[in-house]
C-alpha atoms as a PDB file:
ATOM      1  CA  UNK A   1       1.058 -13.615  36.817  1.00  0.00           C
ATOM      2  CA  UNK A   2      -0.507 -12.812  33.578  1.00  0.00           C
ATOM      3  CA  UNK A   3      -4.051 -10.652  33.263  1.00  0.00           C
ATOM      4  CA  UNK A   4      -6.470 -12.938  31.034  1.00  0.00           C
ATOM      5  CA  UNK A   5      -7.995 -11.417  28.270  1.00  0.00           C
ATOM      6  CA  UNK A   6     -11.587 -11.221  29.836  1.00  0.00           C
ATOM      7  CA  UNK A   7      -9.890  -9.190  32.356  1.00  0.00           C
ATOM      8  CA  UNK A   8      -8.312  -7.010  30.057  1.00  0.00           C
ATOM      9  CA  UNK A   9     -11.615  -6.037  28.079  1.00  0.00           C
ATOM     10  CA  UNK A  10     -13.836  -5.246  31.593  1.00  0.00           C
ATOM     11  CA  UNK A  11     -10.516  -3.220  32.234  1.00  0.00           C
ATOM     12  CA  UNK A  12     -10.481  -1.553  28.941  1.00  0.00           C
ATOM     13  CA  UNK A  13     -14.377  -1.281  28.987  1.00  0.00           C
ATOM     14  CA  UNK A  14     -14.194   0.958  32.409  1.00  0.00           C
ATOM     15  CA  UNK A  15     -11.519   3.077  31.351  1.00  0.00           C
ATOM     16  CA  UNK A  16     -13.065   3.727  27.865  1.00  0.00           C
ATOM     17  CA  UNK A  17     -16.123   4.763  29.893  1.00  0.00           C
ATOM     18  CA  UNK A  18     -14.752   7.043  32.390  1.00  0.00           C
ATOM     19  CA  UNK A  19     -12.902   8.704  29.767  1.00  0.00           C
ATOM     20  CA  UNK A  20     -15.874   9.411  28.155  1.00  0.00           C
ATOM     21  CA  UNK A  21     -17.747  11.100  30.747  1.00  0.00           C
ATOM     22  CA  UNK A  22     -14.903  12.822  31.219  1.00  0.00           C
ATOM     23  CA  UNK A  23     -13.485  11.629  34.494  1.00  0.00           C
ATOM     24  CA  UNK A  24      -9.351  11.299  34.875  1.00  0.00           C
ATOM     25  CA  UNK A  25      -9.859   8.473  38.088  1.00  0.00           C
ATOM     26  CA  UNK A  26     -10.859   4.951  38.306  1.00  0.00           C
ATOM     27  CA  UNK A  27     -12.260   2.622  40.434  1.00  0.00           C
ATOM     28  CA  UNK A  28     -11.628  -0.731  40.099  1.00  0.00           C
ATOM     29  CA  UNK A  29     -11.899  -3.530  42.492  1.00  0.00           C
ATOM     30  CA  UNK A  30     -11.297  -1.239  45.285  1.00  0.00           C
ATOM     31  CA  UNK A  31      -8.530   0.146  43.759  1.00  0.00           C
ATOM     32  CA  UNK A  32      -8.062   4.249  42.804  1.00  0.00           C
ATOM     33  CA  UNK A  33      -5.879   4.817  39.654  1.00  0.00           C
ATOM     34  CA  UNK A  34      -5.951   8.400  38.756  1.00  0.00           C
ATOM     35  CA  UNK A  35      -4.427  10.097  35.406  1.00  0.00           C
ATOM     36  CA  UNK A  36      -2.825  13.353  35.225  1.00  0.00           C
ATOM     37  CA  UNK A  37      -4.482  13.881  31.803  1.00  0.00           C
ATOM     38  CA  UNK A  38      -5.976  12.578  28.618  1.00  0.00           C
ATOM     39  CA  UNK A  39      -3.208  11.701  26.923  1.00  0.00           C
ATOM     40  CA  UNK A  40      -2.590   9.470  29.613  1.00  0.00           C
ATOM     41  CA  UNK A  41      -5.757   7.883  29.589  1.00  0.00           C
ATOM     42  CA  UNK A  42      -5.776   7.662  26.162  1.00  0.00           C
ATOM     43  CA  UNK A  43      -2.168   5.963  25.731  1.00  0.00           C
ATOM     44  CA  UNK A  44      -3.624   3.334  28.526  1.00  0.00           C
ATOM     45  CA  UNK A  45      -6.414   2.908  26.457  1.00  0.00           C
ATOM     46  CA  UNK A  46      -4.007   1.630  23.375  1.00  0.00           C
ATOM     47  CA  UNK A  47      -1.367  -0.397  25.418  1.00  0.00           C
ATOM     48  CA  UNK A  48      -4.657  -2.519  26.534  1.00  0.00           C
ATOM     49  CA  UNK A  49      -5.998  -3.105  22.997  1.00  0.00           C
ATOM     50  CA  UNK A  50      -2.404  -3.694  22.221  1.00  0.00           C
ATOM     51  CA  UNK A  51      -2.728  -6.306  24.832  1.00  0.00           C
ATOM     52  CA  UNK A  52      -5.914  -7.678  23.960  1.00  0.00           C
ATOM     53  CA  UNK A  53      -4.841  -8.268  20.319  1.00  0.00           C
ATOM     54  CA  UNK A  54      -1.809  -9.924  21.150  1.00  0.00           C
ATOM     55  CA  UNK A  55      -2.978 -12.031  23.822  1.00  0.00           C
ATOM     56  CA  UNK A  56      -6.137 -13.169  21.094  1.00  0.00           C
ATOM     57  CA  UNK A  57      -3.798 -13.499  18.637  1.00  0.00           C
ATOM     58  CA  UNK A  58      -5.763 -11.484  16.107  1.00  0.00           C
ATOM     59  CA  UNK A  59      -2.935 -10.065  13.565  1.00  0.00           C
ATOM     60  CA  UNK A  60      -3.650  -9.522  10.091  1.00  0.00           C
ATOM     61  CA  UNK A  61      -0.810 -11.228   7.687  1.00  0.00           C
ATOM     62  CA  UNK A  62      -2.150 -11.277   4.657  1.00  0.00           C
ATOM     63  CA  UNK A  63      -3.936  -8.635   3.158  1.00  0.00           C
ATOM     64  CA  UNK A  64      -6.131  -9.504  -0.464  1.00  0.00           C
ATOM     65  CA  UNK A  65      -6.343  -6.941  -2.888  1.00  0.00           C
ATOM     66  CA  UNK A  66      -9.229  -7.738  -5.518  1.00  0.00           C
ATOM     67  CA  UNK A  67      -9.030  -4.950  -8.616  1.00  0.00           C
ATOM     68  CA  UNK A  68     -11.203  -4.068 -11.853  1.00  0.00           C
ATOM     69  CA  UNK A  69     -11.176  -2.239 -14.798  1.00  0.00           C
ATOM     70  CA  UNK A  70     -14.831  -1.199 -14.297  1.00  0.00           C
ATOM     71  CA  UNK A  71     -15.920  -2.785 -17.486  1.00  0.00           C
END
């Protein structure tokens, strides 16, 4: 069963916010997860933006450049 994305963010929201106020457990719908440090928080934080981005489909492809001389 796949997590939607709104899911995801309120997930991603919590965890950003514990994290900040320095707290390494999380409750979330009645559920404890605890981390054993920050790196761990903070490689959950990226595997659920990595999520996020691939389940909006919001990759960049193309990249402009636009240049000038100055004059």
């Amino acid at each position: 069963m796949a997590i939607d994305t709104a899911e995801l963010e309120t997930l991603l929201d919590a965890l950003i916010r514990a994290r900040a106020q320095g707290l390494r457990s999380l409750l979330y719908e009645g559920k404890r997860v605890e981390y054993g440090s920050d790196a761990e928080m903070a490689a959950a934080i990226a595997d659920l933006e990595r999520r996020i981005a691939a389940a909006s489909g919001s990759r960049t492809t193309t990249i402009a450049f636009s240049t000038s001389k100055g004059v």
